[in-house]
Protein backbone atom coordinates (compact mmCIF):
# COMPACT_ATOMS: atom_id res chain seq x y z
CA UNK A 1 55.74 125.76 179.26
CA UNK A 2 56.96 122.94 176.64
CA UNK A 3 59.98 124.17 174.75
CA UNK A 4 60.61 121.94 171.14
CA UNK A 5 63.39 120.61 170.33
CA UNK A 6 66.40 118.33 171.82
CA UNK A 7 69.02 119.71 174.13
CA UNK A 8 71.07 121.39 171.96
CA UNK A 9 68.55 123.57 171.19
CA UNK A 10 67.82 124.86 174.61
CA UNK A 11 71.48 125.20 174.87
CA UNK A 12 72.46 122.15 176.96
CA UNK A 13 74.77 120.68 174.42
CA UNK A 14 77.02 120.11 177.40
CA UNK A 15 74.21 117.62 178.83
CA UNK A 16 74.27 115.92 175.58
CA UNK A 17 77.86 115.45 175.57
CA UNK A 18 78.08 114.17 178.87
CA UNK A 19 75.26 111.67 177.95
CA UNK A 20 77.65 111.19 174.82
CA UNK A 21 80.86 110.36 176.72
CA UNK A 22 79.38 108.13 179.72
CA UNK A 23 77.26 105.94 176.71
CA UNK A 24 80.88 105.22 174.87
CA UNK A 25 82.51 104.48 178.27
CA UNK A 26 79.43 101.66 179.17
CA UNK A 27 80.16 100.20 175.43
CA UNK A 28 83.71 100.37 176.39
CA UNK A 29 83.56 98.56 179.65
CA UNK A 30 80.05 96.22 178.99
CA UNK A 31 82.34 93.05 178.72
CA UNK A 32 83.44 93.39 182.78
CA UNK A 33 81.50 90.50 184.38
CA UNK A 34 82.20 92.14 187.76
CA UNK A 35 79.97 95.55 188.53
CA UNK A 36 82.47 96.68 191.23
CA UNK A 37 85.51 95.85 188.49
CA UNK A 38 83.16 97.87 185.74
CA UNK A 39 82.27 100.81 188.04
CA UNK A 40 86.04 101.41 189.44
CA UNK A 41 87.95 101.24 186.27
CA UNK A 42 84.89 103.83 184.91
CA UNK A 43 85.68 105.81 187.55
CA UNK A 44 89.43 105.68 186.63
CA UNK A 45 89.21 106.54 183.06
CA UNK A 46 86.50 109.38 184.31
CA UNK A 47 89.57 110.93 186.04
CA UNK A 48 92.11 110.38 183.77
CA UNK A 49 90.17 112.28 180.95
CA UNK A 50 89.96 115.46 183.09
CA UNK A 51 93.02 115.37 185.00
CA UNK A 52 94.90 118.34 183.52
CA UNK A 53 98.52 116.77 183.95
CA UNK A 54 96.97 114.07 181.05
CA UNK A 55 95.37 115.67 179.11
CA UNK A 56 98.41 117.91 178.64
CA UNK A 57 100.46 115.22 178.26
CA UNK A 58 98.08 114.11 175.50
CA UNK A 59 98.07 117.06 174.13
CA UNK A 60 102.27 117.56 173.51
CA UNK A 61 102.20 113.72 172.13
CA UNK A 62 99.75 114.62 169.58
CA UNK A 63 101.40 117.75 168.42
CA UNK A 64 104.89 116.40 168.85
CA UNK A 65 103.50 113.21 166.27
CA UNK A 66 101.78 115.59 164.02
CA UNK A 67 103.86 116.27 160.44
CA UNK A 68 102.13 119.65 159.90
CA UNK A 69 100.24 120.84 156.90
CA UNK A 70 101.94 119.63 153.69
CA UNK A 71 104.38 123.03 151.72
CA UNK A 72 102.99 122.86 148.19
CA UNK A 73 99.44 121.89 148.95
CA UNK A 74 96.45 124.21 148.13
CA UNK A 75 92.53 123.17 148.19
CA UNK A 76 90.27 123.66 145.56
CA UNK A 77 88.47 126.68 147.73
CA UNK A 78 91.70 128.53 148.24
CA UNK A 79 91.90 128.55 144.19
CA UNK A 80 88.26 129.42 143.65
CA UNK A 81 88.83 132.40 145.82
CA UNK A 82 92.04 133.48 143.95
CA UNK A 83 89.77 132.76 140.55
CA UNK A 84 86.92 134.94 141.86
CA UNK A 85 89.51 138.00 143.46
CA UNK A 86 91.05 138.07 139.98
CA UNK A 87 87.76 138.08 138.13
CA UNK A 88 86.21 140.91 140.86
CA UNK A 89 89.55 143.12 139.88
CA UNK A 90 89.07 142.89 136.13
CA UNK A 91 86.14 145.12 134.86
CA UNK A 92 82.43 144.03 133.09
CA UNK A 93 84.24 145.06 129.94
CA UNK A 94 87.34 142.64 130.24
CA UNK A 95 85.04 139.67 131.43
CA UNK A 96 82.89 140.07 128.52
CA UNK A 97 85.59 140.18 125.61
CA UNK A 98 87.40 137.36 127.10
CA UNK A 99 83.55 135.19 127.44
CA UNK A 100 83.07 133.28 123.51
CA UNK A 101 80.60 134.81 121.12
CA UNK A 102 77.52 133.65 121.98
CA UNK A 103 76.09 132.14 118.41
């Protein structure tokens, strides 16, 4: 049976982040002359990015370096929405008096 499609399709997206993660390590590390060197300090940083106590760690620096969302900020969808609640509350009546005369 031949299934189309890549991985994510068949639902192994975590195959195809894997393959994701160890191809930007080998780009990170290509320079080391030395294959013992290269596969060693892999190995490290393999560890390091699941070792709970780090990524943890991580995980407080980024939040404690974070500013937050900004007080008096407000995206264009958040006033489309309040445009379209307002128009949705005012009747067909109201929406058409306040339209131009068509000409």
């Amino acid at each position: 049976m031949r299934l189309d499609g890549g991985l994510f399709h068949k639902r192994e997206d975590w195959v195809e982040r894997q393959h994701q993660e160890t191809c930007q390590n080998r780009v990170h590390h290509r320079c080391s002359k030395n294959v013992e060197v290269r596969s060693v300090s892999m190995a490290r940083l393999h560890q390091q990015q699941i070792n709970p106590d780090v990524v943890a760690w991580v995980a407080k620096v980024d939040a404690d370096a974070c500013r937050g969302p900004r007080k008096d900020y407000t995206t264009k969808e958040e006033e489309r929405m309040k445009e379209r609640q307002a128009l949705e509350g005012s009747s067909f009546l109201t929406r058409r008096q306040s339209l131009p005369a068509a000409r």
